[in-house]
Protein backbone atom coordinates (compact mmCIF):
# COMPACT_ATOMS: atom_id res chain seq x y z
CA UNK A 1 0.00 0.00 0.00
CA UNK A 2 1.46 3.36 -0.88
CA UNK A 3 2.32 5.87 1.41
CA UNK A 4 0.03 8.66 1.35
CA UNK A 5 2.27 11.38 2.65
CA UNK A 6 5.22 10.43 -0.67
CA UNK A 7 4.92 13.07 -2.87
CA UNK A 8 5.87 12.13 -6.51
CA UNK A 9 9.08 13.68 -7.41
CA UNK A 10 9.36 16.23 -9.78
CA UNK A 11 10.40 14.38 -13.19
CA UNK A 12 14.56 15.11 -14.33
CA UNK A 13 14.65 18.31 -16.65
CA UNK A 14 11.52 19.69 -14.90
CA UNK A 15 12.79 21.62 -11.98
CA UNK A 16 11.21 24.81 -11.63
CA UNK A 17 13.62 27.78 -11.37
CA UNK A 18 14.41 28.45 -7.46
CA UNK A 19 13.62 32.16 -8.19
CA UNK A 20 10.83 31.51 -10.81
CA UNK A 21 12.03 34.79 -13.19
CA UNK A 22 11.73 34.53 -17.07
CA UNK A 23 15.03 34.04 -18.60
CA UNK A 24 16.89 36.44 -19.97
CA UNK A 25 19.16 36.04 -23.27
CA UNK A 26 22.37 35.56 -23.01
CA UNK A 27 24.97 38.50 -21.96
CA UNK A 28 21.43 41.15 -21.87
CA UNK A 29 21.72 43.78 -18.75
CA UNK A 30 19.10 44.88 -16.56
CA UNK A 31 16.86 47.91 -16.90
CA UNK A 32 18.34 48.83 -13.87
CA UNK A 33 21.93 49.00 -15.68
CA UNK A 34 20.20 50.74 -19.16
CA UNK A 35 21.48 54.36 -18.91
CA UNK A 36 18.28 56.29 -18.49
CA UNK A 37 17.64 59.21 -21.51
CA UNK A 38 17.43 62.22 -18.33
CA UNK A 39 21.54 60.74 -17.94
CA UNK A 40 21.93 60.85 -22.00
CA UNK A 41 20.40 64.50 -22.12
CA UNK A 42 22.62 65.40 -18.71
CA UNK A 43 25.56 64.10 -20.65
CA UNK A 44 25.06 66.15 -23.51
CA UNK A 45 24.17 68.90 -21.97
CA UNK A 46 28.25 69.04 -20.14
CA UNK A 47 29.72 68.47 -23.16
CA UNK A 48 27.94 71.21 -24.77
CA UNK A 49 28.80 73.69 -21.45
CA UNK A 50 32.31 72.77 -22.44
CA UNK A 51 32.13 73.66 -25.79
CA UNK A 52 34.60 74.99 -28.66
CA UNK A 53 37.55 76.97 -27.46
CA UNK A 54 36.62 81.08 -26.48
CA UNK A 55 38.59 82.56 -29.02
CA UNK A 56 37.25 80.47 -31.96
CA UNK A 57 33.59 80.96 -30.40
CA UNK A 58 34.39 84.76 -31.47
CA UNK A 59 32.85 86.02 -34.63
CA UNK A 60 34.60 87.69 -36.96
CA UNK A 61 33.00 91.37 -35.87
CA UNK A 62 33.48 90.47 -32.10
CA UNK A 63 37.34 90.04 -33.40
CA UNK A 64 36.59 93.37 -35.17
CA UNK A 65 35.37 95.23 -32.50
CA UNK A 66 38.19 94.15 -30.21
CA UNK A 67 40.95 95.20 -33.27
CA UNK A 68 39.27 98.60 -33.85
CA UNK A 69 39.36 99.13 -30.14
CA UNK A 70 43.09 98.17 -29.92
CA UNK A 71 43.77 100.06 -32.79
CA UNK A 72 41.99 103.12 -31.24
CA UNK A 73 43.59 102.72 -28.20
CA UNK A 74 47.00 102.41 -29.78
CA UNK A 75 46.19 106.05 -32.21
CA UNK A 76 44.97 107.85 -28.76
CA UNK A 77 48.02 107.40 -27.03
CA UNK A 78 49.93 108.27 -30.38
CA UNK A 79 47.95 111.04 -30.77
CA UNK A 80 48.82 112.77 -27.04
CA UNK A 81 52.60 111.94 -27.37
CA UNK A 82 52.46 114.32 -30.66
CA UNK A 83 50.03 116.87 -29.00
CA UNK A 84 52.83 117.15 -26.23
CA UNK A 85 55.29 117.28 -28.82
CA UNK A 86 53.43 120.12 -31.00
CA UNK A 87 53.15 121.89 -27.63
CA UNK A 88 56.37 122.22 -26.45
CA UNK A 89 57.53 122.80 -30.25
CA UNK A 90 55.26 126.31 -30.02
CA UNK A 91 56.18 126.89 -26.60
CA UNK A 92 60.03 126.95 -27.98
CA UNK A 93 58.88 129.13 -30.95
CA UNK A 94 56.97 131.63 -28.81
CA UNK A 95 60.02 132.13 -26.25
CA UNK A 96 62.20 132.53 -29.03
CA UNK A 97 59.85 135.02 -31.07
CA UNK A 98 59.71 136.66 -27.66
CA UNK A 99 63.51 137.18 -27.33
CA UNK A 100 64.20 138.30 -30.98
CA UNK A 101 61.30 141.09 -30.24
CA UNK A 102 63.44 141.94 -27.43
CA UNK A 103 66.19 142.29 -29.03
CA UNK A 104 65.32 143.94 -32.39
CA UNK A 105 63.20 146.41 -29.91
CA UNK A 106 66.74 147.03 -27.83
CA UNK A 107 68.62 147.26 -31.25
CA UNK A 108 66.37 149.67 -32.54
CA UNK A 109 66.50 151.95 -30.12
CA UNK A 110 70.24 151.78 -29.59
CA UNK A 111 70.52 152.20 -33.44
CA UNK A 112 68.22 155.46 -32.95
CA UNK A 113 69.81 156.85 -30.09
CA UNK A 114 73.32 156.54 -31.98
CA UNK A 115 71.99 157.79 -35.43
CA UNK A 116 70.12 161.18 -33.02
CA UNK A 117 73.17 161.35 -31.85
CA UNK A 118 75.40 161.51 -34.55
CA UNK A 119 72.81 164.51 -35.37
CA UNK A 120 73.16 166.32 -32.06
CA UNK A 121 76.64 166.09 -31.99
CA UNK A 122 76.70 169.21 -34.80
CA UNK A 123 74.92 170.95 -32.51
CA UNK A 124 77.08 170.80 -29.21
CA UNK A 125 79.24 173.50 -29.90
CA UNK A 126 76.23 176.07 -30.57
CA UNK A 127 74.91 175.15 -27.46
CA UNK A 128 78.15 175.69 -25.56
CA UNK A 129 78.48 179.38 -26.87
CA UNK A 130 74.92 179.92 -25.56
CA UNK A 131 76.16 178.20 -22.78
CA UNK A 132 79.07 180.96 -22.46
CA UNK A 133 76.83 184.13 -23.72
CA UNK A 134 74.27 183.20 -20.77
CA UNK A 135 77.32 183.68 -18.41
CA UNK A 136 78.62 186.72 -19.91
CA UNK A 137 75.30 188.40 -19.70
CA UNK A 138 75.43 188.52 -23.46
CA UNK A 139 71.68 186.81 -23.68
CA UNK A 140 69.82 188.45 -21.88
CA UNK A 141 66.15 189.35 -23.02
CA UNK A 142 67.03 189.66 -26.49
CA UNK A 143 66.20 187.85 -29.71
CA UNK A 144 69.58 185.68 -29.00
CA UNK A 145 67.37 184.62 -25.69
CA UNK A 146 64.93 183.07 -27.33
CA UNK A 147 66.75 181.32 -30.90
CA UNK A 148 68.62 179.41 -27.33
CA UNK A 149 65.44 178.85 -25.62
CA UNK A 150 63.67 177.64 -29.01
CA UNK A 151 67.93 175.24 -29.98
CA UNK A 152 67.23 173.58 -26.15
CA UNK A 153 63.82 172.84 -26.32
CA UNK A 154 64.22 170.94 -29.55
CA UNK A 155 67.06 168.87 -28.53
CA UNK A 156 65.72 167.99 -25.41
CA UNK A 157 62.52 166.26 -27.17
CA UNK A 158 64.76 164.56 -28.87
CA UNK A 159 65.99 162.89 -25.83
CA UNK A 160 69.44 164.90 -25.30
CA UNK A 161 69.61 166.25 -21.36
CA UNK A 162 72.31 168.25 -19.96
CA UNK A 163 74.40 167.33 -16.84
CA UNK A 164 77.18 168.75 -14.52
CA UNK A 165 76.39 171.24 -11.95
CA UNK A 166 77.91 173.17 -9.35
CA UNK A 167 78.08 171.80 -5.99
CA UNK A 168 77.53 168.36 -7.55
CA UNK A 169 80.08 165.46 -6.19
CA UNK A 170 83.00 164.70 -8.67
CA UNK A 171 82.36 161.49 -10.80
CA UNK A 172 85.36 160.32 -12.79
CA UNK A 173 82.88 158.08 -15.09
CA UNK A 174 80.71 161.46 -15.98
CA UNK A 175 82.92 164.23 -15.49
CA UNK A 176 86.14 165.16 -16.93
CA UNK A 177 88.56 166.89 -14.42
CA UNK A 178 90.42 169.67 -16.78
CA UNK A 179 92.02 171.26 -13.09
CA UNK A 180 91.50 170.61 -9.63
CA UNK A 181 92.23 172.97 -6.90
CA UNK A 182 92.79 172.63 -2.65
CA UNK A 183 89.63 173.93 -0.85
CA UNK A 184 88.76 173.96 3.30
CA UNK A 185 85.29 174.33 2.25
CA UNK A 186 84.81 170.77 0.92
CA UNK A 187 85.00 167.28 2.73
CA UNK A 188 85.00 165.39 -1.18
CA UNK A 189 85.72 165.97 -4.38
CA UNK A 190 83.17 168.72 -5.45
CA UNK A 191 82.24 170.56 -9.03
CA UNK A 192 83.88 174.14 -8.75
CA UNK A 193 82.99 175.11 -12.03
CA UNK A 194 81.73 174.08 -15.27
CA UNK A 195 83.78 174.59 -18.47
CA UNK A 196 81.35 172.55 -20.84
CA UNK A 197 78.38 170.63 -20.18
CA UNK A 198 78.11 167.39 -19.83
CA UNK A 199 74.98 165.47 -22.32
CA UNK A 200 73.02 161.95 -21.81
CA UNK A 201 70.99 161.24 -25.50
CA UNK A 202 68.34 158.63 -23.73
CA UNK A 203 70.42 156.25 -21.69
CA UNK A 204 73.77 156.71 -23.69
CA UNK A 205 76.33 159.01 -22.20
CA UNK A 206 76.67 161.19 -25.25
CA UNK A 207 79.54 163.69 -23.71
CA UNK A 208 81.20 163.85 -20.53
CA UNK A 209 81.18 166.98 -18.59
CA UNK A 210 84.99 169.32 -18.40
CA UNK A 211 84.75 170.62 -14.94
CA UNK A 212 87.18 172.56 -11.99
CA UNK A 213 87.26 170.29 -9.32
CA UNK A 214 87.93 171.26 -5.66
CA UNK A 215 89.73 168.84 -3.32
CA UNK A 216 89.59 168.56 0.51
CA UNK A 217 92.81 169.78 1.85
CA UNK A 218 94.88 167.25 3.57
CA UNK A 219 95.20 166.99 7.48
């Protein structure tokens, strides 16, 4: 009699798979190892970020933009160097224009004062005989009087002015001792007399003055 509690056995090539999965094919992964398309897109997406190189992502009027600039940059400072230059160039000009004014201003007066000159000169000697008359007396208030007033005034607009006095302190530079004489009367060399007049044409000593001089006497 058979035992109720045998079970038949399961027949050879039968066995049921332990984990009772459908089979796979050979070498195929999981879903869990497929990459997913949100990693594809993720992956794509970095590569793209990283991109082409900076420089050749420039267009050609970014690269341009950024010559004209340099260039610009490049005239501007070009451009002050030779406004500096240009300015000290007129600076140098203008001095120099300056000076030559200065001088051809101081030449032409010392050529006028020496051509008046030459001029007055002639006229020296009539004006030391009026000199002498008016000592003498011999002017007085006649017509002579007045042909000397009219001879002075004209020379002395044209710049001539008379010098040497009396009294005045003896200058070797403007005054011409022709005799000198002892005197208690005087501590320094002092004008006693004057033979001829001395004459300044502008700023040009035209003719020194002949004078008498009187010395202190010695202790």
């Amino acid at each position: 009699m058979a035992d109720q509690n045998t079970f038949p056995e399961p027949a050879e090539g039968n066995e049921p798979d332990s984990a009772q999965t459908p089979a796979t094919g050979s070498g195929s992964a999981s879903p869990a190892d497929e990459p997913t398309a949100e990693g594809a897109n993720s992956d794509a997406n970095f590569i793209e970020a990283e991109g082409p190189d900076v420089e050749t992502s420039l267009t050609d009027a970014d690269l341009s933009f950024l010559e004209d600039a340099s260039t610009a940059s490049s005239s501007t400072a070009s451009d002050e160097v030779l406004a500096a230059e240009r300015l000290a160039d007129l600076q140098r000009v203008t001095a120099e224009y300056a000076n030559y004014r200065k001088r051809t201003e101081a030449n032409r007066e010392i050529e006028r004062e020496r051509t008046v000159g030459e001029v007055v000169k002639v006229l020296l000697p009539v004006l030391d005989d009026l000199d002498r008359a008016e000592k003498h007396g011999d002017l007085g208030d006649g017509p002579f009087a007045s042909i000397a007033q009219k001879l002075r005034g004209g020379t002395e607009r044209l710049g001539l002015k008379p010098f040497g006095a009396v009294g005045e302190a003896f200058d070797p530079q403007l005054h011409e001792a022709i005799f000198q004489q002892p005197s208690a009367e005087v501590e320094i060399e002092t004008i006693a007399d004057v033979v001829e007049t001395g004459y300044y044409l502008g700023s040009t000593l035209l003719r020194a003055a002949k004078v008498v001089v009187s010395t202190p006497v010695s202790a």
